[in-house]
N, C-alpha and C. Protein backbone atom coordinates (compact mmCIF):
# COMPACT_ATOMS: atom_id res chain seq x y z
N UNK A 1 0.13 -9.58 -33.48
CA UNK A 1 0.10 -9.14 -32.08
C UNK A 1 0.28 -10.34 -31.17
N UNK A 2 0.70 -10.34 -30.08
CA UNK A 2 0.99 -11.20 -28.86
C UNK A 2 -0.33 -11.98 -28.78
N UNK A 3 0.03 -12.95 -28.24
CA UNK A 3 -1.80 -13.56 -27.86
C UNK A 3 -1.65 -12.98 -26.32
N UNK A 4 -2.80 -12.47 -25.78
CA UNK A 4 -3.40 -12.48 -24.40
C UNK A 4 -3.71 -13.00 -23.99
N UNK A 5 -3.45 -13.92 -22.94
CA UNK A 5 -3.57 -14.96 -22.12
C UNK A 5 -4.90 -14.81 -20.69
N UNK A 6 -5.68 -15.45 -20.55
CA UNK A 6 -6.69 -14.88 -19.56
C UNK A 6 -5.97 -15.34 -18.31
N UNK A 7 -6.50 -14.49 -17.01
CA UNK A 7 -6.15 -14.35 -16.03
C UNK A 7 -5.71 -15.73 -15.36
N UNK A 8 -6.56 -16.87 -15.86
CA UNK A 8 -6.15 -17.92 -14.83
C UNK A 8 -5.36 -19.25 -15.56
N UNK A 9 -5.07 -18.60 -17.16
CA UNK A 9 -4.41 -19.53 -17.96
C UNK A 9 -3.32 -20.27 -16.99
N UNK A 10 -2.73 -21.95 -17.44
CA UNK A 10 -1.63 -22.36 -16.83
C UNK A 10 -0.84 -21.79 -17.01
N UNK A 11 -0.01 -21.59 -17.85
CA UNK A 11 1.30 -21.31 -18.04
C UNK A 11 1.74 -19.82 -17.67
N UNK A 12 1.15 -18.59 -17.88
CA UNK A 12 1.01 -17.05 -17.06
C UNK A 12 1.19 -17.68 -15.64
N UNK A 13 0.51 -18.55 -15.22
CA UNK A 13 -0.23 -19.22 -13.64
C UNK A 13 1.67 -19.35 -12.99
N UNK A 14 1.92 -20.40 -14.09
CA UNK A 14 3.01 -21.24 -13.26
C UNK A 14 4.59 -20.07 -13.46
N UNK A 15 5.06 -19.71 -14.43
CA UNK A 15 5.40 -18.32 -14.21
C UNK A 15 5.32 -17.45 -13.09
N UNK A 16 4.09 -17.12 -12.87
CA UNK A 16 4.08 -16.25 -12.26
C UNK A 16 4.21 -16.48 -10.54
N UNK A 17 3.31 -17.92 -10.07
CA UNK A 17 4.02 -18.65 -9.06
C UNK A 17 5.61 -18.84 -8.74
N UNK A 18 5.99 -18.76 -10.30
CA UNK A 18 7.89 -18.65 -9.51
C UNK A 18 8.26 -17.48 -8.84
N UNK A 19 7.34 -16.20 -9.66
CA UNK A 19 7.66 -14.85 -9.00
C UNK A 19 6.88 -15.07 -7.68
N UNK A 20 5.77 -15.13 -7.22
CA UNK A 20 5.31 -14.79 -5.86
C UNK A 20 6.45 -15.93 -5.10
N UNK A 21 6.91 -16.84 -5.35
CA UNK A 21 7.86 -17.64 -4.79
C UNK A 21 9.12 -17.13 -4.34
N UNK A 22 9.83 -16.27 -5.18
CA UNK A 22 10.67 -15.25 -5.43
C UNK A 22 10.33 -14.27 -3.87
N UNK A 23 9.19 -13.79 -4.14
CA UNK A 23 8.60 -12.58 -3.47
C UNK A 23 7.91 -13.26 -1.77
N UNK A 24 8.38 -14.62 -1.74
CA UNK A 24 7.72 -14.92 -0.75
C UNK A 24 9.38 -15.44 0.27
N UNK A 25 9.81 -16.04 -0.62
CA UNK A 25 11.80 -15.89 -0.19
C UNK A 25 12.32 -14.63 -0.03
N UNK A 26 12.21 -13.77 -0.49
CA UNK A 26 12.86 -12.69 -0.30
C UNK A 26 12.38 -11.86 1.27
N UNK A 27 11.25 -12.02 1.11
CA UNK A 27 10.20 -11.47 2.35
C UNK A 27 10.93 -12.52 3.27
N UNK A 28 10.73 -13.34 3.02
CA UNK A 28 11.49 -14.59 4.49
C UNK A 28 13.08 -14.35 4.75
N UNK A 29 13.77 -13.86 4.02
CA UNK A 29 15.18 -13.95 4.45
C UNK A 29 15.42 -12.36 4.73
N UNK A 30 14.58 -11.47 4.48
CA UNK A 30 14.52 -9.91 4.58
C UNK A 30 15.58 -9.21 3.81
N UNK A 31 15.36 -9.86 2.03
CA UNK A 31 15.92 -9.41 1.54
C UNK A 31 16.44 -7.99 1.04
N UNK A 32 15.77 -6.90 1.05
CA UNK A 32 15.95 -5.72 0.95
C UNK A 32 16.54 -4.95 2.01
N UNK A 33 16.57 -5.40 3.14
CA UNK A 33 16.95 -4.76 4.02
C UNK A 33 18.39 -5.16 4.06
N UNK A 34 18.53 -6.80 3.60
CA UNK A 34 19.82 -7.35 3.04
C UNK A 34 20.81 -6.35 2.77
N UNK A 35 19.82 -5.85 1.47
CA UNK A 35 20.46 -4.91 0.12
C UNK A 35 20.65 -3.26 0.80
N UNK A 36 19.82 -2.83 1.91
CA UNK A 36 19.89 -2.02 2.69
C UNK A 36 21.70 -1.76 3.19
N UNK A 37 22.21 -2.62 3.87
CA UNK A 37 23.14 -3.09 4.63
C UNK A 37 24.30 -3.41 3.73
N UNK A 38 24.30 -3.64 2.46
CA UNK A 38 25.35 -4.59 1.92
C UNK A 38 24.56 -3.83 0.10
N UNK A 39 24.84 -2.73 0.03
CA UNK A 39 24.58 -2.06 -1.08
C UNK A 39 25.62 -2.63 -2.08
N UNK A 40 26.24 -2.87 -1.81
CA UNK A 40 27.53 -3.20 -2.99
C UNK A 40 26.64 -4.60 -3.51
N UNK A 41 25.68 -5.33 -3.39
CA UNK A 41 24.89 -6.33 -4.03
C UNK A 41 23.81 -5.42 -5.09
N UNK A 42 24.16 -4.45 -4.86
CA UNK A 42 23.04 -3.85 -6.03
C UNK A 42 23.95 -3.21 -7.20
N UNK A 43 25.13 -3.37 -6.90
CA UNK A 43 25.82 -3.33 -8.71
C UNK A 43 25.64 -4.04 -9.38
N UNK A 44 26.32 -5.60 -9.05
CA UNK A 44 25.48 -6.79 -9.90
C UNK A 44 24.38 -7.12 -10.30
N UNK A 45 23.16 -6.93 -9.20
CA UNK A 45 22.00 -6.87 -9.73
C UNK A 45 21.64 -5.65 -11.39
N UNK A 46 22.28 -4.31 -10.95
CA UNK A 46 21.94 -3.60 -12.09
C UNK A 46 22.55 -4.12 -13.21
N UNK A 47 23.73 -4.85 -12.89
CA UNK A 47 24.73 -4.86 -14.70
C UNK A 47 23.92 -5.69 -14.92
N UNK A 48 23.22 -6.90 -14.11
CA UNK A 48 22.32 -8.25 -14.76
C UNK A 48 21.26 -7.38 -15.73
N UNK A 49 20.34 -6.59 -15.17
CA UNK A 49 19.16 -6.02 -15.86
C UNK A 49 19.78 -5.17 -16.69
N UNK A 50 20.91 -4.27 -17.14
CA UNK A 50 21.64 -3.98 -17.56
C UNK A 50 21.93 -4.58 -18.71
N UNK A 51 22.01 -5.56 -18.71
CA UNK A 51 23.14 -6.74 -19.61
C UNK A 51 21.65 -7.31 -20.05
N UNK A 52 20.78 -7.53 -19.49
CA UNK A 52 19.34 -8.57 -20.02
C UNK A 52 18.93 -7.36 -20.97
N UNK A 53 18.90 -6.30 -20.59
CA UNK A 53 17.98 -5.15 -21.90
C UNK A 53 18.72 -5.20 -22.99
N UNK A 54 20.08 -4.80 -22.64
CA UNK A 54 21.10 -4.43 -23.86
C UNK A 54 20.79 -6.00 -24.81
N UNK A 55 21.00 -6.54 -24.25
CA UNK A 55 21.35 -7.79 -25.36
C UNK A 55 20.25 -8.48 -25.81
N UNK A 56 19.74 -8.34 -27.03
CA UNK A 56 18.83 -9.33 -27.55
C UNK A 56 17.61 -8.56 -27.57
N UNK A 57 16.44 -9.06 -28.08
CA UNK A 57 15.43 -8.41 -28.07
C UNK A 57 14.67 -8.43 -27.01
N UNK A 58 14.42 -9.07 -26.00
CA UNK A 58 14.09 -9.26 -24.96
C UNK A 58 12.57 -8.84 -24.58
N UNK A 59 11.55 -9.06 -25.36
CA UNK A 59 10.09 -8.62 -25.22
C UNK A 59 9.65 -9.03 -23.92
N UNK A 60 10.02 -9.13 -22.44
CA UNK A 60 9.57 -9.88 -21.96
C UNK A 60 8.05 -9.72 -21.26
N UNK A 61 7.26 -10.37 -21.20
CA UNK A 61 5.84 -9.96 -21.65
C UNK A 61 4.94 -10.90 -20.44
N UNK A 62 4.48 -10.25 -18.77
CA UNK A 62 3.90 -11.66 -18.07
C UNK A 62 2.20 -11.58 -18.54
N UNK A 63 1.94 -10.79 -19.33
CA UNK A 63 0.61 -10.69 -19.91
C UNK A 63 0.57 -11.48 -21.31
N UNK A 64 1.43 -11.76 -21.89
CA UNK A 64 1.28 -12.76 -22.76
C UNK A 64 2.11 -14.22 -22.92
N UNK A 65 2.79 -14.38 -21.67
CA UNK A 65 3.82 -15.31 -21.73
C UNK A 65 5.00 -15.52 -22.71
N UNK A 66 5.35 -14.05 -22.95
CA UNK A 66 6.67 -14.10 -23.74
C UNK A 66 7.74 -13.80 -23.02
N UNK A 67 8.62 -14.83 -23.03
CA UNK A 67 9.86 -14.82 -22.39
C UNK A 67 11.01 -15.18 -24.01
N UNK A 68 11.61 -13.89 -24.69
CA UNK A 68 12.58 -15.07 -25.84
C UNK A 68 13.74 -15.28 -25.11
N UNK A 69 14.31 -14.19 -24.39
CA UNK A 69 15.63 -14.58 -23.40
C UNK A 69 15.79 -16.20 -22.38
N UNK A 70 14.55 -16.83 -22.41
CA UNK A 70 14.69 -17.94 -21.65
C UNK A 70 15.30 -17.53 -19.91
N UNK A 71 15.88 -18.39 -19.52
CA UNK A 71 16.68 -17.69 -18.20
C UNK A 71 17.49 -16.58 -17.94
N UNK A 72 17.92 -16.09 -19.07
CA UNK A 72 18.44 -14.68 -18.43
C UNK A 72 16.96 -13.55 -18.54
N UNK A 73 16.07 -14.14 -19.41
CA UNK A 73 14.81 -13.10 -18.94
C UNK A 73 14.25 -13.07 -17.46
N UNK A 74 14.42 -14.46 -17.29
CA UNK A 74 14.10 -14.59 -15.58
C UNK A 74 14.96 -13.92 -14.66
N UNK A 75 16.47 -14.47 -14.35
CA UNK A 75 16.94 -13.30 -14.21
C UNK A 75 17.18 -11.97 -14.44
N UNK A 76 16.58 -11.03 -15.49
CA UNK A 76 16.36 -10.15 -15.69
C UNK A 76 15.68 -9.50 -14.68
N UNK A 77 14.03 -10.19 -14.73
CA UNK A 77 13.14 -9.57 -14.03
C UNK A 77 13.19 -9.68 -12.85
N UNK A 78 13.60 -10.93 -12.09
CA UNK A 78 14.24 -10.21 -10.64
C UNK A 78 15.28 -9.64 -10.47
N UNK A 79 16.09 -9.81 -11.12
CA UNK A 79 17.16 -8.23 -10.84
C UNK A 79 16.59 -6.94 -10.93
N UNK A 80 15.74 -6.91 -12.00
CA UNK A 80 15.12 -5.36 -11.52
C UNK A 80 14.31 -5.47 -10.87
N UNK A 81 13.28 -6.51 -10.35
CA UNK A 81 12.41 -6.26 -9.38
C UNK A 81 13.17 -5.99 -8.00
N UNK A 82 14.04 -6.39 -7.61
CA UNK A 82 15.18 -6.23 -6.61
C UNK A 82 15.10 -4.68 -6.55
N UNK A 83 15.89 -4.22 -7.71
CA UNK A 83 16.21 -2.90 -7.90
C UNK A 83 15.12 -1.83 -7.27
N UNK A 84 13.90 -2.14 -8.28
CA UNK A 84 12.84 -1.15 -8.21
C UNK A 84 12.34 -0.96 -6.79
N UNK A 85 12.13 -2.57 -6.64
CA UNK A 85 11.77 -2.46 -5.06
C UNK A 85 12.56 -1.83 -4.12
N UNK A 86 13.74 -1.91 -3.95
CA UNK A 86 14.84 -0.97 -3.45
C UNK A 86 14.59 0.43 -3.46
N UNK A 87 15.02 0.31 -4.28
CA UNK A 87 14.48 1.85 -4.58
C UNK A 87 13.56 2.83 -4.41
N UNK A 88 12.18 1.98 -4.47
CA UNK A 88 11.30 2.55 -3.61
C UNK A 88 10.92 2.48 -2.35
N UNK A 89 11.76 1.85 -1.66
CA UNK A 89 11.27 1.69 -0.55
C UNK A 89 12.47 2.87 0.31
N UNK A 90 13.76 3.01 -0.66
CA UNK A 90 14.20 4.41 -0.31
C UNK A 90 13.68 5.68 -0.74
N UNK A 91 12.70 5.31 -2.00
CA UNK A 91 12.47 6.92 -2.03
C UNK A 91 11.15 6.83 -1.21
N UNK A 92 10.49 6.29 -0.19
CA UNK A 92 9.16 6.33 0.50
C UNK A 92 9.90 7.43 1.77
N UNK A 93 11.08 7.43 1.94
CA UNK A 93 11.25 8.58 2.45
C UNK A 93 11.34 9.89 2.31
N UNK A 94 11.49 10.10 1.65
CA UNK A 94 11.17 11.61 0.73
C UNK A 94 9.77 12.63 0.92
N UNK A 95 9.53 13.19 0.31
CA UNK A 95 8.09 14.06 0.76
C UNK A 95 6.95 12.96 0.22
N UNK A 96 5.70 13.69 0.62
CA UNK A 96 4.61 13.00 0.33
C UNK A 96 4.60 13.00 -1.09
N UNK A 97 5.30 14.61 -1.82
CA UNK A 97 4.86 14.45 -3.15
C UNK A 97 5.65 13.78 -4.13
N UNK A 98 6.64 12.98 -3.40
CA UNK A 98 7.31 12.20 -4.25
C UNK A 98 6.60 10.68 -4.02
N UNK A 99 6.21 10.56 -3.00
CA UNK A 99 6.22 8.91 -2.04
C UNK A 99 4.64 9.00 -2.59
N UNK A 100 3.16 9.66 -2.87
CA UNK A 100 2.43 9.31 -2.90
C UNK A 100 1.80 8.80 -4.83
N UNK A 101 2.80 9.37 -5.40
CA UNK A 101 2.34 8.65 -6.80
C UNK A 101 2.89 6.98 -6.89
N UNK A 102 4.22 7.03 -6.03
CA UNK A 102 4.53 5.47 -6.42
C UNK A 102 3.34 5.03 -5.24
N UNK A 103 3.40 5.28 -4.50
CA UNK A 103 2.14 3.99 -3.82
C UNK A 103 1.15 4.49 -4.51
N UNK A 104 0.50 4.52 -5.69
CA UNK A 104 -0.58 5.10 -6.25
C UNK A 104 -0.16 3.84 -7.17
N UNK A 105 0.86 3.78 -8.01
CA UNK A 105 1.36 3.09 -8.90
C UNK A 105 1.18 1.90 -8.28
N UNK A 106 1.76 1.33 -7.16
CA UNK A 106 1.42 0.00 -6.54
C UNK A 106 0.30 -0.29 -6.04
N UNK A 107 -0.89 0.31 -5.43
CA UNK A 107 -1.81 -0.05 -5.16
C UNK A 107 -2.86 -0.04 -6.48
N UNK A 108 -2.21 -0.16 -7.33
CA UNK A 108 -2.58 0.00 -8.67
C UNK A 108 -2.04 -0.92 -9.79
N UNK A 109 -1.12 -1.34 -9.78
CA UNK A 109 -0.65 -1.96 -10.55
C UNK A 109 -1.07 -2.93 -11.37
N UNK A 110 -1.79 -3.86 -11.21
CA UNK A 110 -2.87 -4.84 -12.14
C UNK A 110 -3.64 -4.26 -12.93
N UNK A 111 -4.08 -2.78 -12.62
CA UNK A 111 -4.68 -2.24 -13.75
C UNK A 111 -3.84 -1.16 -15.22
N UNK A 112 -2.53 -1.10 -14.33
CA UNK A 112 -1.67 -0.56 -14.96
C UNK A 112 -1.21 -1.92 -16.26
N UNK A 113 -1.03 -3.08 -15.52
CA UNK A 113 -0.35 -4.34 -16.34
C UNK A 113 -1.52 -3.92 -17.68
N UNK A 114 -2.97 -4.00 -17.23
CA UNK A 114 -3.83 -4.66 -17.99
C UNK A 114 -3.84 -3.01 -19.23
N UNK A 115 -4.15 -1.90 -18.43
CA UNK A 115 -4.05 -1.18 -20.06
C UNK A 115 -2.50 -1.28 -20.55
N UNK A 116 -1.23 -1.65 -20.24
CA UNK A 116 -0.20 -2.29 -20.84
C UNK A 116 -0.26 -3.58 -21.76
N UNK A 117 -1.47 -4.31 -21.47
CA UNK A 117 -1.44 -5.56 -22.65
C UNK A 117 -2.60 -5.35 -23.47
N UNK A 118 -3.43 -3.72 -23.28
CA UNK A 118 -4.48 -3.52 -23.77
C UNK A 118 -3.81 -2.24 -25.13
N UNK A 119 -2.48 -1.99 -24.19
CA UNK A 119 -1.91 -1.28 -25.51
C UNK A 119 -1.09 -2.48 -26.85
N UNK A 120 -0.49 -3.41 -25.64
CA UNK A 120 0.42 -4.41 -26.88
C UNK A 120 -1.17 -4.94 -27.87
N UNK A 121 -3.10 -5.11 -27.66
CA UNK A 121 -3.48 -5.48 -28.15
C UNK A 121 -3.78 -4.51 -29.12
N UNK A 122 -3.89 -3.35 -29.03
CA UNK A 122 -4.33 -2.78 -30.26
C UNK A 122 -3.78 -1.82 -30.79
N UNK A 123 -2.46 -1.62 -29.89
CA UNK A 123 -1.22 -1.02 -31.06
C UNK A 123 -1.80 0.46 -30.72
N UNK A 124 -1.95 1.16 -29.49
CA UNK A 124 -2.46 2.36 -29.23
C UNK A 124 -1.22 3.29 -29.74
N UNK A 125 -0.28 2.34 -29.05
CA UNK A 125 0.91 3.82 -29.24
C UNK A 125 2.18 2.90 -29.82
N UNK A 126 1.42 2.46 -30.83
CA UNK A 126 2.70 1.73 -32.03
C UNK A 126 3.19 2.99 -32.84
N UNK A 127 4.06 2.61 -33.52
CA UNK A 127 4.85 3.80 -34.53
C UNK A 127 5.03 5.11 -34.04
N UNK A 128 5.14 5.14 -32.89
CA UNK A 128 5.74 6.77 -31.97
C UNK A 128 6.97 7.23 -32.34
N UNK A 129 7.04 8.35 -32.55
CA UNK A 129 8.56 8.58 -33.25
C UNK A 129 9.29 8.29 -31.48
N UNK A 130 10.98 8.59 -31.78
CA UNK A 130 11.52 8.55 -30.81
C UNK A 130 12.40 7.51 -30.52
N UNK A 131 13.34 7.49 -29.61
CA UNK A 131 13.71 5.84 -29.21
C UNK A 131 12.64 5.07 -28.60
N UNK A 132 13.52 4.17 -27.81
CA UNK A 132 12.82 2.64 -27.25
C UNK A 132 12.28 3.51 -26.01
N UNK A 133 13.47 4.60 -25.32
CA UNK A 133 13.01 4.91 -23.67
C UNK A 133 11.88 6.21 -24.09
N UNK A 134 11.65 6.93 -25.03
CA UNK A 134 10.56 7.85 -25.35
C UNK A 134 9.43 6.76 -25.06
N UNK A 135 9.41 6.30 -26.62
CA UNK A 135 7.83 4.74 -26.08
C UNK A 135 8.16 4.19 -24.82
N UNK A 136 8.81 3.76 -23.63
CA UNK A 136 8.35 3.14 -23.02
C UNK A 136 7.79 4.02 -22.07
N UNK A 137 8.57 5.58 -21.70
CA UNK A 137 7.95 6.08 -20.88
C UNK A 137 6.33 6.77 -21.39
N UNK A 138 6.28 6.93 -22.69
CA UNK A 138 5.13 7.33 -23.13
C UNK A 138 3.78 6.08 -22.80
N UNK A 139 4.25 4.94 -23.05
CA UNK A 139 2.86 3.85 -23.00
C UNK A 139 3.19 3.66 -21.58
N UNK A 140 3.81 4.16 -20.20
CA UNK A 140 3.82 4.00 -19.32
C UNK A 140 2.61 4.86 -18.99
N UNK A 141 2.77 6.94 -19.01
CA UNK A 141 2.43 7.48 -19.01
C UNK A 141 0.66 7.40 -19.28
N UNK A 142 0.36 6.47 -20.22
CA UNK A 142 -0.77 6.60 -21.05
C UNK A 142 -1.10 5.32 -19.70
N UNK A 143 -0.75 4.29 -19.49
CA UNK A 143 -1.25 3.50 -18.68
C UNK A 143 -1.46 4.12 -17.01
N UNK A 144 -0.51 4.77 -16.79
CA UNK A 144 -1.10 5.48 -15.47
C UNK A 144 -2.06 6.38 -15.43
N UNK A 145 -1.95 7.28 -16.86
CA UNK A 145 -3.04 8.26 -17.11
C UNK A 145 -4.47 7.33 -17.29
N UNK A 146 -4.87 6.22 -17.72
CA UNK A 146 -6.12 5.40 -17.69
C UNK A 146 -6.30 5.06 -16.47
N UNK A 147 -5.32 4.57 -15.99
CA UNK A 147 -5.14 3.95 -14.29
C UNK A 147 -6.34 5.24 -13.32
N UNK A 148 -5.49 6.51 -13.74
CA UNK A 148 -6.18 7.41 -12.58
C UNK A 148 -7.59 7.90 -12.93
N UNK A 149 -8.00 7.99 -14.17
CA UNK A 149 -9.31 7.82 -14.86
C UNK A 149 -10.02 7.01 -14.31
N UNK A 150 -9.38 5.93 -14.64
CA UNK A 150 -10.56 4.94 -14.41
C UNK A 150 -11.08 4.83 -12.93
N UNK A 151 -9.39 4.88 -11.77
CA UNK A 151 -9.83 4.64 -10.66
C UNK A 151 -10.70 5.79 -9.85
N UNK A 152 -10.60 7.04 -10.63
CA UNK A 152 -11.52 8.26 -9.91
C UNK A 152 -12.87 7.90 -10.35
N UNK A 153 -13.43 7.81 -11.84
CA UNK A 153 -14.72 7.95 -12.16
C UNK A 153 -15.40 6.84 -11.81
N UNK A 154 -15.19 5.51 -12.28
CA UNK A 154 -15.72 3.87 -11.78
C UNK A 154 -16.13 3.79 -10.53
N UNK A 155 -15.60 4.24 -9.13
CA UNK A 155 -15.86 4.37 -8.05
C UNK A 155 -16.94 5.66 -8.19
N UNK A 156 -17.27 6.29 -8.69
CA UNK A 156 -18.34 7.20 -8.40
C UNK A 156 -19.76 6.90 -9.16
N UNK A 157 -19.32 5.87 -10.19
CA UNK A 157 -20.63 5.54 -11.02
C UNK A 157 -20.95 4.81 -10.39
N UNK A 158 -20.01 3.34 -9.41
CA UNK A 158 -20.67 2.37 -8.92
C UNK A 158 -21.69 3.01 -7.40
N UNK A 159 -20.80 4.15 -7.11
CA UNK A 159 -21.40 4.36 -5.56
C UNK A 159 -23.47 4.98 -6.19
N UNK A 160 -23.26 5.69 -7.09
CA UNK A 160 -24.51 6.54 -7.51
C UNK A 160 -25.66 5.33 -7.89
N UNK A 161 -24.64 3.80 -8.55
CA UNK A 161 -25.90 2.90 -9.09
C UNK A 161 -26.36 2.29 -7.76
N UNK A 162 -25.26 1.93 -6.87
CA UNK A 162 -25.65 1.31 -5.37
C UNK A 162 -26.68 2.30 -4.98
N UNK A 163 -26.40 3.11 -5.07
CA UNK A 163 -27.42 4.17 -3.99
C UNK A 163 -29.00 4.45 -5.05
N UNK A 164 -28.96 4.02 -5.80
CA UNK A 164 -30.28 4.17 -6.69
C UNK A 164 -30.66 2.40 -6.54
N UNK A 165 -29.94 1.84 -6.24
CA UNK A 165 -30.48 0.27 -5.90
C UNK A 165 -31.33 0.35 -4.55
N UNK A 166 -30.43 0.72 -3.53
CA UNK A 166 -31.29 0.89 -2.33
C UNK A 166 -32.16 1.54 -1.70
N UNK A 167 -32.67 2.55 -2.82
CA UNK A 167 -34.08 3.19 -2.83
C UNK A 167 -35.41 2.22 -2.98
């Protein structure tokens, strides 16, 4: 299995500083809105993420620091972060009942990463029949399904122990 790296390891650290770096340029030059205006930049971006899945094995992993693609994994992941982000920020127009699970998904997401490296640790949903896109949407599925578990019940045990504290 992958090693798991704790939250404040260097190397996850410095990685992941290139992305908020990424995410802190893009915000400064108003990149999406860029991509808004000048859509024909989001073909290339897809054939990149496109071309990074197809080819090679490509585990790329920011919960355990596996990158085997080297720089085209990097470029990988911001080409689709480009994408995704795009994308949602067009489908936030749509009804509530489309627009309120992805901001559910994003105001969520760190706990989504973590039962994602809590599945690569113990092999929850290893050997699933199916292709690659069955498992990924399935250990997606299973990570949002913990996500909304956890975030409904945890908030009601902590409010009941607070309120038995301040008696």
């Amino acid at each position: 299995q992958p090693l798991q790296w704790c939250p404040m390891s260097v190397q996850p650290g410095l990685v992941c500083a290139i992305l908020v770096y990424a995410g802190y340029w893009a915000r400064k030059v108003d990149w999406f809105e860029y991509l808004n205006l000048h859509r024909v930049w989001l073909l290339p971006l897809v054939v990149v993420w496109i071309y990074g899945v197809c080819t090679g094995e490509h585990a790329v992993d920011l919960s355990s620091n596996l990158y085997s693609g080297g720089f085209m994994d990097a470029l990988m992941l911001l080409a689709a972060v480009s994408v995704v982000i795009w994308l949602c920020r067009l489908l936030m127009h749509l009804p509530a009942m489309v627009c309120e699970p992805i901001l559910y998904c994003g105001r969520h997401s760190l706990m989504i990463l973590c039962f994602h490296a809590l599945d690569y640790c113990l092999g929850i949903t290893a050997g699933m029949p199916g292709g690659a896109l069955w498992q990924f949407l399935f250990k997606t599925a299973w990570a949002v399904g913990l996500t909304a578990m956890f975030s409904t019940v945890l908030p009601r045990f902590y409010h009941s122990f607070v309120h038995r504290m301040t008696k």
